[in-house]
Protein backbone atom coordinates (compact mmCIF):
# COMPACT_ATOMS: atom_id res chain seq x y z
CA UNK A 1 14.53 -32.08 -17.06
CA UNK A 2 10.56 -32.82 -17.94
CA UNK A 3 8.23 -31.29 -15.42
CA UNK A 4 4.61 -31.68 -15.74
CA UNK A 5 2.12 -28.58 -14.24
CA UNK A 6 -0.54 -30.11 -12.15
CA UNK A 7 -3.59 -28.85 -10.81
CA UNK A 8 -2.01 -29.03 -7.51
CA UNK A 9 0.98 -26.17 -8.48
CA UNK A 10 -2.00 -23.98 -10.32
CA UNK A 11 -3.76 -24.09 -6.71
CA UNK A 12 -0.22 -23.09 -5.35
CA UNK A 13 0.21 -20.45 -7.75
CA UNK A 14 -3.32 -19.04 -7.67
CA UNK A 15 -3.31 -19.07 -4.02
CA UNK A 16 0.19 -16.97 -3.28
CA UNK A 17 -1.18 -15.10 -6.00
CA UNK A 18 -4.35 -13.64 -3.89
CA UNK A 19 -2.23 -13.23 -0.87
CA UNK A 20 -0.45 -10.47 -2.53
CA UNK A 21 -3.41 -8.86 -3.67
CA UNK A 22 -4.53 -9.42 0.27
CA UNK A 23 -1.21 -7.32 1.27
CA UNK A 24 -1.79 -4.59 -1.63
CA UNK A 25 -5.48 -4.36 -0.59
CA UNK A 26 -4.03 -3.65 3.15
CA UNK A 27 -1.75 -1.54 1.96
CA UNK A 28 -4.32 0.61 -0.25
CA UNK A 29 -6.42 0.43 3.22
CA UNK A 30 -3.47 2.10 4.98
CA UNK A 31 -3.32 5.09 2.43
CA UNK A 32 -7.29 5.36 2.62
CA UNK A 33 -6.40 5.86 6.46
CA UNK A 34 -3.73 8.05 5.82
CA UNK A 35 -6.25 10.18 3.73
CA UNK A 36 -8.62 10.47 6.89
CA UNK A 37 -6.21 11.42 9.15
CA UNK A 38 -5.19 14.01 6.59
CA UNK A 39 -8.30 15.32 6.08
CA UNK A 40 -9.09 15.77 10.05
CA UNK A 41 -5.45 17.46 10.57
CA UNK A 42 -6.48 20.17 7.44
CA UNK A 43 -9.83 20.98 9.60
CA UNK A 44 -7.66 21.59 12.67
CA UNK A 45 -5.51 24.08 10.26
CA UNK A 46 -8.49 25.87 9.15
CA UNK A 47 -9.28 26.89 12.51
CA UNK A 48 -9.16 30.45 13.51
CA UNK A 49 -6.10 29.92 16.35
CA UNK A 50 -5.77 33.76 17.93
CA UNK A 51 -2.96 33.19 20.37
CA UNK A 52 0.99 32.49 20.03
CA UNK A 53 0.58 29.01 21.29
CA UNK A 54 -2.29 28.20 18.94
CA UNK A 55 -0.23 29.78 16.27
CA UNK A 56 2.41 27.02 17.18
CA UNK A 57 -0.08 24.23 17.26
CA UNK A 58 -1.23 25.17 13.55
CA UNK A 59 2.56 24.73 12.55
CA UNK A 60 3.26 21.98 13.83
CA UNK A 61 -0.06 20.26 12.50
CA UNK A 62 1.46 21.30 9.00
CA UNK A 63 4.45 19.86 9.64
CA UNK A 64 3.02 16.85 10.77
CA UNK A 65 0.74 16.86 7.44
CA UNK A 66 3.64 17.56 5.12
CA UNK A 67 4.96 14.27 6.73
CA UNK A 68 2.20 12.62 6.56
CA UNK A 69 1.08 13.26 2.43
CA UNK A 70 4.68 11.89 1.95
CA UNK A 71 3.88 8.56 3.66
CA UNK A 72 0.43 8.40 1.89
CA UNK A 73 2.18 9.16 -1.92
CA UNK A 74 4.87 5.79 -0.65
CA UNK A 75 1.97 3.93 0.66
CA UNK A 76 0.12 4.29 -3.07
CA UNK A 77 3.22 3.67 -4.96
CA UNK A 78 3.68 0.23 -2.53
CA UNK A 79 0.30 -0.60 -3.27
CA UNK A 80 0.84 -0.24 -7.17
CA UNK A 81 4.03 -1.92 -6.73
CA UNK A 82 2.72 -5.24 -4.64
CA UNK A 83 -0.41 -5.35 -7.49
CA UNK A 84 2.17 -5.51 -9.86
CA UNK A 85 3.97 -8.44 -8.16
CA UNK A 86 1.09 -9.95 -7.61
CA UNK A 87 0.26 -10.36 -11.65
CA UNK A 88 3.73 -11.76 -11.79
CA UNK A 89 4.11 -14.28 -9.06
CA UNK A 90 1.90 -16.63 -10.88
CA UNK A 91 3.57 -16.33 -13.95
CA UNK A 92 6.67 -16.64 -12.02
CA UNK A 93 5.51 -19.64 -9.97
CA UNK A 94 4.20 -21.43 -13.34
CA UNK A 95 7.78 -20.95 -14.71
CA UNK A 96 9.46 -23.10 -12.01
CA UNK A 97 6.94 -25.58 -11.14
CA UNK A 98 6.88 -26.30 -15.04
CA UNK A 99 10.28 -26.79 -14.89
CA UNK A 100 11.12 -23.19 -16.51
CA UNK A 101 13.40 -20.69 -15.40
């Protein structure tokens, strides 16, 4: 089976290509956010909170933070991993519309 690569498939390839990096770039925007949001909760903890009820609020801020930093460390490591597929989907794409495996 003799497949020749045209310009056409290198357009295809090149073009799913940046919309992966478009998806990691929204992801990385997403963990940006995540940072801002962690950053505001932290300056709610820092406040002096005198009463039992305030007390409760700071808690459950951390706990809401804790959950929070272990979204934003997934959110990275899908950003690193949808960069990564993104270097190989035109390598993989060039592969089959070639006529490769």
């Amino acid at each position: 089976m003799s497949a020749s690569f045209t310009a056409d498939d290198a357009s295809a390839c090149s073009s799913r290509q940046f919309e992966v990096q478009l998806l990691a770039g929204r992801a990385e925007a997403c963990a940006e956010q995540l940072d801002g949001v962690l950053f505001r909760l932290s300056q709610l903890q820092l406040s002096d909170w005198q009463s039992p009820a305030g007390a409760a609020y700071r808690m459950s801020i951390g706990l809401q933070a804790a959950a929070l930093r272990r979204a934003k460390e997934r959110m990275d490591l899908a950003a690193q991993a949808i960069r990564g597929h993104a270097r190989n989907v035109s390598v993989s794409s060039m592969r089959t519309a070639a006529g490769g495996y």
